[in-house]
C-alpha atoms as a PDB file:
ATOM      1  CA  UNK A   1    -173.941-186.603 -70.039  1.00  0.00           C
ATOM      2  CA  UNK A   2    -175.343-184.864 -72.932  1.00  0.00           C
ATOM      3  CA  UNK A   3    -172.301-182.609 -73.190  1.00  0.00           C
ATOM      4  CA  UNK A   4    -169.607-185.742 -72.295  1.00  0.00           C
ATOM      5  CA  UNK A   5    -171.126-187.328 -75.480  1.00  0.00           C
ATOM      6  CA  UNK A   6    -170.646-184.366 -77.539  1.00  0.00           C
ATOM      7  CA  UNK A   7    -166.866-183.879 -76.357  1.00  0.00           C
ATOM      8  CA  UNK A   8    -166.451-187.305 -77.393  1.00  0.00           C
ATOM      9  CA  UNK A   9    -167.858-186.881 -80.790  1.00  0.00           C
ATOM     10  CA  UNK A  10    -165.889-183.940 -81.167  1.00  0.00           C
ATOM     11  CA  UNK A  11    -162.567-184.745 -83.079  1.00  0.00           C
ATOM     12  CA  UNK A  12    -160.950-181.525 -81.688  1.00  0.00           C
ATOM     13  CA  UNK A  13    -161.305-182.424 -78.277  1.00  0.00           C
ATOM     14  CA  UNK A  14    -158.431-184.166 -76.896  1.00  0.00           C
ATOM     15  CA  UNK A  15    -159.670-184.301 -73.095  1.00  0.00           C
ATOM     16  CA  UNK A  16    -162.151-182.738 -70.833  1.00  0.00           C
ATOM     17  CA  UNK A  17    -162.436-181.506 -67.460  1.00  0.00           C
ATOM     18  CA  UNK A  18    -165.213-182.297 -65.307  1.00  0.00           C
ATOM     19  CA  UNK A  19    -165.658-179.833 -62.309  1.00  0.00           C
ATOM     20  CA  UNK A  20    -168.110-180.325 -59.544  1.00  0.00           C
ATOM     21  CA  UNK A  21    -169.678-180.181 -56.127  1.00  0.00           C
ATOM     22  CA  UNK A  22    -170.791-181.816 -53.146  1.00  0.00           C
ATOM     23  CA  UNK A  23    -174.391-182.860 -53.572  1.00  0.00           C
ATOM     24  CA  UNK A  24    -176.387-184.611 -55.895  1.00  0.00           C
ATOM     25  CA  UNK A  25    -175.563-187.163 -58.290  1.00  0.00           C
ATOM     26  CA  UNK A  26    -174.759-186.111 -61.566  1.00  0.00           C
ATOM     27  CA  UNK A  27    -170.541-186.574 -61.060  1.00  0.00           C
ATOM     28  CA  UNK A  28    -171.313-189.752 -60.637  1.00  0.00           C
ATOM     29  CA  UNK A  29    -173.358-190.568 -63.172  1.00  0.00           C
ATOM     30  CA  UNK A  30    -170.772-189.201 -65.649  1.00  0.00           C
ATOM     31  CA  UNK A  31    -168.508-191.205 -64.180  1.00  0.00           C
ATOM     32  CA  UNK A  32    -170.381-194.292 -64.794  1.00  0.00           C
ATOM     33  CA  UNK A  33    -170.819-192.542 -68.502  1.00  0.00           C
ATOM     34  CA  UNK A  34    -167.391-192.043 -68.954  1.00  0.00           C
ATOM     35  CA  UNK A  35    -165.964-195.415 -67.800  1.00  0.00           C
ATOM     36  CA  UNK A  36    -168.531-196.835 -69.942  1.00  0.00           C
ATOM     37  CA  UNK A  37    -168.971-194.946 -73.372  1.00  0.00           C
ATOM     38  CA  UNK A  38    -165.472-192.473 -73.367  1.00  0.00           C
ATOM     39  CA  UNK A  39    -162.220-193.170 -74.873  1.00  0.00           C
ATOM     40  CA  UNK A  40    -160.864-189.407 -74.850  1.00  0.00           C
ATOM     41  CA  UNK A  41    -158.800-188.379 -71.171  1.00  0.00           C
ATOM     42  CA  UNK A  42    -161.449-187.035 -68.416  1.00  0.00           C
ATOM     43  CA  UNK A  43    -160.013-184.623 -65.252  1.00  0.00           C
ATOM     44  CA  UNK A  44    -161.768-183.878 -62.472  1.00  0.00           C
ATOM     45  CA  UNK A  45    -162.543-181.660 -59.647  1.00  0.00           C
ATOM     46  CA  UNK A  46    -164.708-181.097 -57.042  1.00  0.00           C
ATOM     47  CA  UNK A  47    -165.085-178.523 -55.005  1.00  0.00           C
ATOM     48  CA  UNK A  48    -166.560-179.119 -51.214  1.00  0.00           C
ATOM     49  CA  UNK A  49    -164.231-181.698 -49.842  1.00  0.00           C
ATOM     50  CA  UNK A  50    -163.878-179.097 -46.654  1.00  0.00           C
ATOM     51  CA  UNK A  51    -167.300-179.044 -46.193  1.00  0.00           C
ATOM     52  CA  UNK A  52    -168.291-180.472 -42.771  1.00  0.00           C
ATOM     53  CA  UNK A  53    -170.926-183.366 -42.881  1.00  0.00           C
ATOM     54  CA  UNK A  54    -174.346-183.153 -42.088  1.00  0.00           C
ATOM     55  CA  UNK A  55    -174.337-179.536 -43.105  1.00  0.00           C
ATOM     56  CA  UNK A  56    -176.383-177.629 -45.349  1.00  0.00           C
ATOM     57  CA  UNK A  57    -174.246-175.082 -47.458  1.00  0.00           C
ATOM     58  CA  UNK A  58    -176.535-172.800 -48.639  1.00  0.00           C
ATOM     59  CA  UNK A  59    -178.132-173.897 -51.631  1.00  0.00           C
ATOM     60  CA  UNK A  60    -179.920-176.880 -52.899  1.00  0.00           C
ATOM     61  CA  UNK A  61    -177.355-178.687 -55.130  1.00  0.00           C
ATOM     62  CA  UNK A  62    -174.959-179.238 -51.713  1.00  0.00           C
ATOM     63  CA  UNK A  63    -178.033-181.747 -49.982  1.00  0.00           C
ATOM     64  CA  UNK A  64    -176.210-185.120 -49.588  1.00  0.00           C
ATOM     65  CA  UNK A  65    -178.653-188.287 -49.715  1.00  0.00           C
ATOM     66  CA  UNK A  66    -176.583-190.828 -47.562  1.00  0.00           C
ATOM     67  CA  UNK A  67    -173.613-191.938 -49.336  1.00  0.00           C
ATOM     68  CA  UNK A  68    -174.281-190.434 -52.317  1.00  0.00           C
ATOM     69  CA  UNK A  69    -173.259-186.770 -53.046  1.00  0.00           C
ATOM     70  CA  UNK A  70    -170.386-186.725 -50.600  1.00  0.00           C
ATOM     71  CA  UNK A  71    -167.381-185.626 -51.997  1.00  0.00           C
ATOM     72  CA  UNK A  72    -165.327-188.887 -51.036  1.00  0.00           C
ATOM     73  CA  UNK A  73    -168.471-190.420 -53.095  1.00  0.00           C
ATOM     74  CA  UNK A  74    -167.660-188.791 -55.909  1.00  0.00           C
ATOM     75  CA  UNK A  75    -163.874-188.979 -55.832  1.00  0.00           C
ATOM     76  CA  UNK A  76    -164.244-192.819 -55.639  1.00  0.00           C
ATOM     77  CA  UNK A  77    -166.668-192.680 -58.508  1.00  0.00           C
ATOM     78  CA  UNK A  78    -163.446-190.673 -60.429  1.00  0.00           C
ATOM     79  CA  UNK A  79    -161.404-193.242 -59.604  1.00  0.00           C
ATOM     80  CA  UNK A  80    -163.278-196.126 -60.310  1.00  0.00           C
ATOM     81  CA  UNK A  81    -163.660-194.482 -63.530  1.00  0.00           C
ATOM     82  CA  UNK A  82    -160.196-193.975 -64.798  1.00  0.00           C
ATOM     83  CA  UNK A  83    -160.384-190.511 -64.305  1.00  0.00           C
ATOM     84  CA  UNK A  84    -157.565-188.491 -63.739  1.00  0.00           C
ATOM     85  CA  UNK A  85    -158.096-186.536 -60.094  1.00  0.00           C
ATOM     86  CA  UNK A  86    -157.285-183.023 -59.418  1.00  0.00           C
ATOM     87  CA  UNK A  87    -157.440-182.651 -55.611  1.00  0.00           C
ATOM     88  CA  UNK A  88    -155.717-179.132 -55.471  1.00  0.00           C
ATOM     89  CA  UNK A  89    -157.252-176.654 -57.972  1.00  0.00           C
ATOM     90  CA  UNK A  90    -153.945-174.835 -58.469  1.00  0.00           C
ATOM     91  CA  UNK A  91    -152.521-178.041 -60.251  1.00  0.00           C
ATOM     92  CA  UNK A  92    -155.097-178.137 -62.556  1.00  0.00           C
ATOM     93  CA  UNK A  93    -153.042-176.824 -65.569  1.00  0.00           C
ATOM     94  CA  UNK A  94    -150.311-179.177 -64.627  1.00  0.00           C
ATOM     95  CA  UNK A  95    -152.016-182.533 -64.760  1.00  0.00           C
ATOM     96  CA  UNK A  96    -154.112-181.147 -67.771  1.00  0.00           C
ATOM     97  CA  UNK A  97    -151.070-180.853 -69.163  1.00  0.00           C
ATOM     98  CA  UNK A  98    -149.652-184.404 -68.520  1.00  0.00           C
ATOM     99  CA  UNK A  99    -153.090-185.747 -68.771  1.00  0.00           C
ATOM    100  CA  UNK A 100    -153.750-184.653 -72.447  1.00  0.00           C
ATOM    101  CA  UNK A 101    -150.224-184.933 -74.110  1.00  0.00           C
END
């Protein structure tokens, strides 16, 4: 959040991307930051969305509490947001490009 308030105080910045991961809750925080306290265009991404459920995958930032964490958890935090979602990383460029015209 620290670093979504200094894009956003940045007058250079004319969007940012947000990339994450299954596990935790920090996507969704921002989210709830960004709906909230942005007015600059947000993409994001996260990475995991394969991953099967109830599995560990290898490190300590994929552990998913109960709803929270997921991937679907944090798309629907995106969304809720206004965010602009990038579901397929090789389209980033193209809807950062139509995102921050």
């Amino acid at each position: 959040i620290d670093c979504l308030e200094a894009f956003e105080q940045d007058p250079a910045t004319r969007g940012v991307v947000m990339v994450g991961e299954i596990g935790g809750t920090a996507e969704e925080e921002a989210s709830e930051y960004i709906a909230r306290q942005m007015s600059i265009p947000v993409v994001g991404f996260i990475s995991g969305l394969t991953a099967p459920p109830g599995r560990r995958m290898g490190h300590a930032g994929a552990i998913i509490s109960g709803s929270s964490g997921t991937a679907q958890a944090k798309i629907d935090a995106m969304k809720a947001a206004g965010i602009s979602l990038c579901e397929n990383l090789g389209r980033l460029g193209e809807i950062c490009a139509d995102v921050f015209k």
